[in-house]
Protein backbone atom coordinates (compact mmCIF):
# COMPACT_ATOMS: atom_id res chain seq x y z
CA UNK A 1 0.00 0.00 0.00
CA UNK A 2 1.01 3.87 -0.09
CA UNK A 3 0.51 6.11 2.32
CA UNK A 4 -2.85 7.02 3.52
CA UNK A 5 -2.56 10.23 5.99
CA UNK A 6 -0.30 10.46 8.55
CA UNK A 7 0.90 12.47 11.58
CA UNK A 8 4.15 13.68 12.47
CA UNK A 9 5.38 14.74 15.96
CA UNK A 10 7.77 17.16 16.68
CA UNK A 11 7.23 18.12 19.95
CA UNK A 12 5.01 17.14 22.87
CA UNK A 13 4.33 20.66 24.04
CA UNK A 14 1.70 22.88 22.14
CA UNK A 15 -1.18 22.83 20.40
CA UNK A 16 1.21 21.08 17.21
CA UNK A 17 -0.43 19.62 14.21
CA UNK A 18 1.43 16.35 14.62
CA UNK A 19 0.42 15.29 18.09
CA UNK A 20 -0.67 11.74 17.94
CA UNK A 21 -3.47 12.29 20.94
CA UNK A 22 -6.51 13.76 19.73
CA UNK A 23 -6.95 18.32 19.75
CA UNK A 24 -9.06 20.60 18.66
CA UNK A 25 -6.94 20.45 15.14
CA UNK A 26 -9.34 17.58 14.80
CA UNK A 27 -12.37 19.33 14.81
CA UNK A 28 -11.07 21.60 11.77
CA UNK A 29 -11.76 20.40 8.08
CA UNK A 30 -9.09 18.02 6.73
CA UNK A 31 -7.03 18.29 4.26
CA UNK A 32 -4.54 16.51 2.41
CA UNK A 33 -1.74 17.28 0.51
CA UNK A 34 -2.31 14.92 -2.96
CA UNK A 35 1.21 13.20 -4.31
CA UNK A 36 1.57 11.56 -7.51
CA UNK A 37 4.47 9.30 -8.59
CA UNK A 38 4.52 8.47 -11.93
CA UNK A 39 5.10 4.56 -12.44
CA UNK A 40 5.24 3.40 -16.25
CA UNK A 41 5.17 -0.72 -16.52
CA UNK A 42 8.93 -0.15 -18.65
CA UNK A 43 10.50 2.55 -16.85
CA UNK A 44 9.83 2.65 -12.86
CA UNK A 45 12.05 5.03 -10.86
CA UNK A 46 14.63 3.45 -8.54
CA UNK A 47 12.99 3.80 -4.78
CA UNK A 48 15.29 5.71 -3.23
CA UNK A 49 15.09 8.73 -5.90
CA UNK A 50 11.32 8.47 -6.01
CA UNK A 51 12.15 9.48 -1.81
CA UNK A 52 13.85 12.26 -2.07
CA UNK A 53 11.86 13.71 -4.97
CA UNK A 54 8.78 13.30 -2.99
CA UNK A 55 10.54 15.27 -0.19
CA UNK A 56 11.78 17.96 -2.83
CA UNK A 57 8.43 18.09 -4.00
CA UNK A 58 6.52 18.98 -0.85
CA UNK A 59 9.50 21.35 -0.10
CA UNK A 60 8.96 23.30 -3.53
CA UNK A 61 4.97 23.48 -2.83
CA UNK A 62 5.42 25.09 0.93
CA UNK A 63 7.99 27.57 -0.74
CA UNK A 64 6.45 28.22 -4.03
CA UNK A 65 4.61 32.06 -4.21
CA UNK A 66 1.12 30.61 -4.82
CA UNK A 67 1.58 28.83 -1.34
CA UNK A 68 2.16 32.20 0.76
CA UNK A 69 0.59 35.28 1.36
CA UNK A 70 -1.87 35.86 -0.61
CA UNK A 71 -0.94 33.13 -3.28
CA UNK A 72 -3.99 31.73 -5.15
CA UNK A 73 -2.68 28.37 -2.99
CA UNK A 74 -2.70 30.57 0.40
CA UNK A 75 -5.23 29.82 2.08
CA UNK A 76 -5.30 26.10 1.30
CA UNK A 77 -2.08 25.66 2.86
CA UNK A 78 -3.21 27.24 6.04
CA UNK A 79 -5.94 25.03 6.31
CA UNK A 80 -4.16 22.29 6.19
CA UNK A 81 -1.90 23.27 8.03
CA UNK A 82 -4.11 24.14 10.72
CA UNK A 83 -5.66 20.59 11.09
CA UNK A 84 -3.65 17.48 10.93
CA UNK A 85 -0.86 17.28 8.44
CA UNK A 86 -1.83 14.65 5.80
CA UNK A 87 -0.23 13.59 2.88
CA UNK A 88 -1.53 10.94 0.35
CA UNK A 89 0.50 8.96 -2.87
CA UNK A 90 -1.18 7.87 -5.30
CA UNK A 91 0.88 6.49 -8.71
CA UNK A 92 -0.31 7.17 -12.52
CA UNK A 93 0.99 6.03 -16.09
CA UNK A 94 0.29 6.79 -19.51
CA UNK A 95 -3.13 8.77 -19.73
CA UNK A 96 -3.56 8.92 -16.06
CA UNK A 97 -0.31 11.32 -15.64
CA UNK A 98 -1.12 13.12 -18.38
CA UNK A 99 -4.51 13.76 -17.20
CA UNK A 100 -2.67 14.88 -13.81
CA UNK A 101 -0.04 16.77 -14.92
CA UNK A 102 -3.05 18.56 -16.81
CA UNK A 103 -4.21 19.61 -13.09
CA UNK A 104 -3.11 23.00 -10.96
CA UNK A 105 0.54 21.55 -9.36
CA UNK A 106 4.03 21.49 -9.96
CA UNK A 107 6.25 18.30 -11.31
CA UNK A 108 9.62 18.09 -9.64
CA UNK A 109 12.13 15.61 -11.56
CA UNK A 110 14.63 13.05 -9.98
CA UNK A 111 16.98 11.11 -11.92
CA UNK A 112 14.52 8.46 -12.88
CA UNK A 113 11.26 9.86 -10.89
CA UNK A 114 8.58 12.47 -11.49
CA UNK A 115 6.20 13.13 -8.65
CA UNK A 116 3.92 16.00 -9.40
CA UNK A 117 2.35 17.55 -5.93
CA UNK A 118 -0.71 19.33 -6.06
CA UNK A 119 -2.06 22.26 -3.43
CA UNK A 120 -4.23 21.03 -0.35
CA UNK A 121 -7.73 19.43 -0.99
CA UNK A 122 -10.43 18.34 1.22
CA UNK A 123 -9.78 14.93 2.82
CA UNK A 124 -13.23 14.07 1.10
CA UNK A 125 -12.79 16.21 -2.15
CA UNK A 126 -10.19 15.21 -4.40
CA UNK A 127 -10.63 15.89 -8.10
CA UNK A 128 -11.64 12.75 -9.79
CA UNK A 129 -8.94 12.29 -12.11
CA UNK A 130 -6.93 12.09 -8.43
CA UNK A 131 -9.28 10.26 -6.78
CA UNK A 132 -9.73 7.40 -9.42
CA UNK A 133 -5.70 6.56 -9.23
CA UNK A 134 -4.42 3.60 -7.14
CA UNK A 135 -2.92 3.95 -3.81
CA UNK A 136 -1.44 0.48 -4.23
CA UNK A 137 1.28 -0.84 -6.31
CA UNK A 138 4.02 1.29 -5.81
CA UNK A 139 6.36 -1.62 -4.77
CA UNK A 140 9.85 0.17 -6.35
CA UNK A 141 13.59 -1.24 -5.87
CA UNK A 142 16.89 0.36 -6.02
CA UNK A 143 18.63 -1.36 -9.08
CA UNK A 144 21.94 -0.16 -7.30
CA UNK A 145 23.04 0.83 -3.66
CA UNK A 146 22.51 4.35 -2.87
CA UNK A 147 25.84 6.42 -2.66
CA UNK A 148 27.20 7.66 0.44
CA UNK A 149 25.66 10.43 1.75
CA UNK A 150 27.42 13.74 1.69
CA UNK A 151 27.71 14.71 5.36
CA UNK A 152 27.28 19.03 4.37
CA UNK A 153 23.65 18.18 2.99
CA UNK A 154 20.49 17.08 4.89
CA UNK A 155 19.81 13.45 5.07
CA UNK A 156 16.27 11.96 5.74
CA UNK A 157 16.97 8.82 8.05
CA UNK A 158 14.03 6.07 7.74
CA UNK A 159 14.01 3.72 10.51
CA UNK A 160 15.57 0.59 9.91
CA UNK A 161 12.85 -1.13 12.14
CA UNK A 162 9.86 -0.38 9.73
CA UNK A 163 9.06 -2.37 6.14
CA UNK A 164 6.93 0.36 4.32
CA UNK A 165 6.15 0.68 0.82
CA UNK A 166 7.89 3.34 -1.51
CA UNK A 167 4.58 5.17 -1.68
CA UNK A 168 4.30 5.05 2.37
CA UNK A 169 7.93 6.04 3.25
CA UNK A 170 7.72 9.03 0.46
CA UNK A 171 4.90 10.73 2.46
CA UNK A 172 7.14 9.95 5.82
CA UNK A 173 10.30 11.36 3.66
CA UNK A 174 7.65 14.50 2.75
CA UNK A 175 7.30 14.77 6.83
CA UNK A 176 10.63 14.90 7.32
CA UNK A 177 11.18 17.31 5.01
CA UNK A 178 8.52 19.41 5.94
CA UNK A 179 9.55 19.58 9.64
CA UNK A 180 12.85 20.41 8.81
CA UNK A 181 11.60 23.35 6.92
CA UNK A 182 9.92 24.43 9.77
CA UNK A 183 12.57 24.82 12.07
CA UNK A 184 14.79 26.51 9.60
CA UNK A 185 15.47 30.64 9.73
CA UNK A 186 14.00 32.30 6.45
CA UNK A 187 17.70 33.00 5.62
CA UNK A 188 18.25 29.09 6.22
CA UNK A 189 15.15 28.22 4.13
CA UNK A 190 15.88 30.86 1.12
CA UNK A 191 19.65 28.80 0.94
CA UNK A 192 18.23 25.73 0.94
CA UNK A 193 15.41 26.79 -1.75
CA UNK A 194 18.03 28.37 -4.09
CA UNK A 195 20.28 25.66 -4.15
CA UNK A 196 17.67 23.13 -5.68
CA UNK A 197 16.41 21.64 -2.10
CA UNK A 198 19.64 19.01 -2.07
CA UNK A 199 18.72 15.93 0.10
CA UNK A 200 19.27 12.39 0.71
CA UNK A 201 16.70 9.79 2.27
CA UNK A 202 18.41 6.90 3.63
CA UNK A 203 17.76 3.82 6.02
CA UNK A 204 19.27 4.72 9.16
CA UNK A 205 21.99 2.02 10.66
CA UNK A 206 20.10 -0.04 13.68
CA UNK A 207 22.84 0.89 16.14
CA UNK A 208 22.36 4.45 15.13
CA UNK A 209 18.51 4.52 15.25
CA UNK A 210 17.92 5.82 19.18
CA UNK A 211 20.60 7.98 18.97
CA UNK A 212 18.87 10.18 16.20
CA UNK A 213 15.74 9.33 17.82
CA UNK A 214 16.68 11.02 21.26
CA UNK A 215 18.75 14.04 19.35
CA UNK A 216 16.74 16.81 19.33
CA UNK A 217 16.22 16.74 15.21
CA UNK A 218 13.08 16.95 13.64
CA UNK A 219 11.24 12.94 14.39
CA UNK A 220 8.47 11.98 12.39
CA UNK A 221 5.39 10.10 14.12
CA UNK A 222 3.10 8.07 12.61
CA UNK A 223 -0.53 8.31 13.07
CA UNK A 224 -0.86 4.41 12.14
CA UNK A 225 -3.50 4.49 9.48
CA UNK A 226 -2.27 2.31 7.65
CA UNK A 227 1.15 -0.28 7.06
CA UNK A 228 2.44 0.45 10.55
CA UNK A 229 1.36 1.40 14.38
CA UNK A 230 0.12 4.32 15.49
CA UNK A 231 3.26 6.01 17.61
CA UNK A 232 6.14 4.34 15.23
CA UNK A 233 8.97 7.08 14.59
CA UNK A 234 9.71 6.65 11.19
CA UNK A 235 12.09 9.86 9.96
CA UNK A 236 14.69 12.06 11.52
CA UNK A 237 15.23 14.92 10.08
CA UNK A 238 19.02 16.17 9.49
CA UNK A 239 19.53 19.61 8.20
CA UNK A 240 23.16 20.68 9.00
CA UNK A 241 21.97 23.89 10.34
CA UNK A 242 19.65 21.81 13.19
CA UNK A 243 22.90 20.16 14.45
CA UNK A 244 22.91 23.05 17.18
């Protein structure tokens, strides 16, 4: 399966949008932030670039004009943003894609992936020619080992505990991303935007896991809809300029 929505946690204080224990954010209208992944039968991406391009692409929505102010996106975003943070992939070939990439959004490009990422809709009001695509099948292998990471750029840890699909870990990768962003100075955020969003997701080494669990960094939560149990940390979040 791919992800239906999740939660993410990034502090236990607050009135966040990623506490796991049910707040008034839960009385507000959902919505959901819509993720495509496009999967031909010849040509799948490699998992680990369909990852990070999923992160880059919720990265390039939240910064993107239409998303701020008074962007035509605006107010969408603040919805969302005021209820639970959701985020769903679905995958598309052939007509479907081109029927999506047809919609409002923006297509970010890996080195074998396209995900296109659309602005917030109601949980319960997806356009059809979203809501008719599959939320299964996006079973995707790396042909080759990722590289090493390079230790100046942010890395996206997954937990080495968890067996998710691609489409479930690239709305936990999204998280990640997305808290990481948060937590970032406008100066740190304008860098980051201008130099293309660089990133790496990557499975986290088991002896390594509760250290970046207990560090302080960005930690992802999920709300256990679906593939895995409510409360499971699933991303840490590594910018360079969190390691404070």
């Amino acid at each position: 399966m791919t992800s239906d929505p999740s939660a993410v946690d990034p502090a236990p204080s607050g009135d966040s949008p990623f506490r796991s224990e049910r707040t008034a954010r839960d009385e507000a209208p959902q919505f959901v932030l819509p993720l495509v992944v496009r999967i031909e039968k010849t040509a799948p991406p490699a998992r680990t670039d369909a990852l990070e391009t999923a992160a880059r692409a919720v990265l390039t929505v939240l910064s993107d004009e239409r998303s701020l102010g008074d962007g035509e996106w605006a107010q969408r975003v603040r919805d969302w943003q005021d209820a639970r943070i959701r985020k769903v992939v679905r995958r598309a070939r052939g007509a479907e894609w081109r029927r999506a990439e047809a919609l409002p959004g923006i297509t970010v490009t890996g080195k074998s992936a396209e995900v296109r990422v659309f602005p917030p809709v109601p949980l319960d009001g997806w356009p059809k020619d979203l809501a008719r695509l599959q939320v299964s099948g996006t079973d995707l292998e790396d042909p080759e080992p990722p590289v090493d990471t390079d230790p100046t750029a942010p890395v996206l840890w997954l937990s080495p505990d968890l067996d998710m699909s691609a489409g479930k870990a690239m709305a936990q990768a999204g998280h990640g991303a997305q808290l990481a962003w948060w937590e970032l100075s406008d100066e740190e955020r304008a860098a980051w935007r201008d130099a293309g969003f660089p990133l790496a997701v990557r499975t986290a080494e088991p002896a390594g896991w509760s250290g970046l669990t207990a560090s302080g960094l960005p930690l992802v939560r999920d709300a256990g809809f679906t593939e895995i149990a409510p409360g499971s940390c699933t991303v840490v979040a590594d910018h360079p300029a969190l390691r404070r």
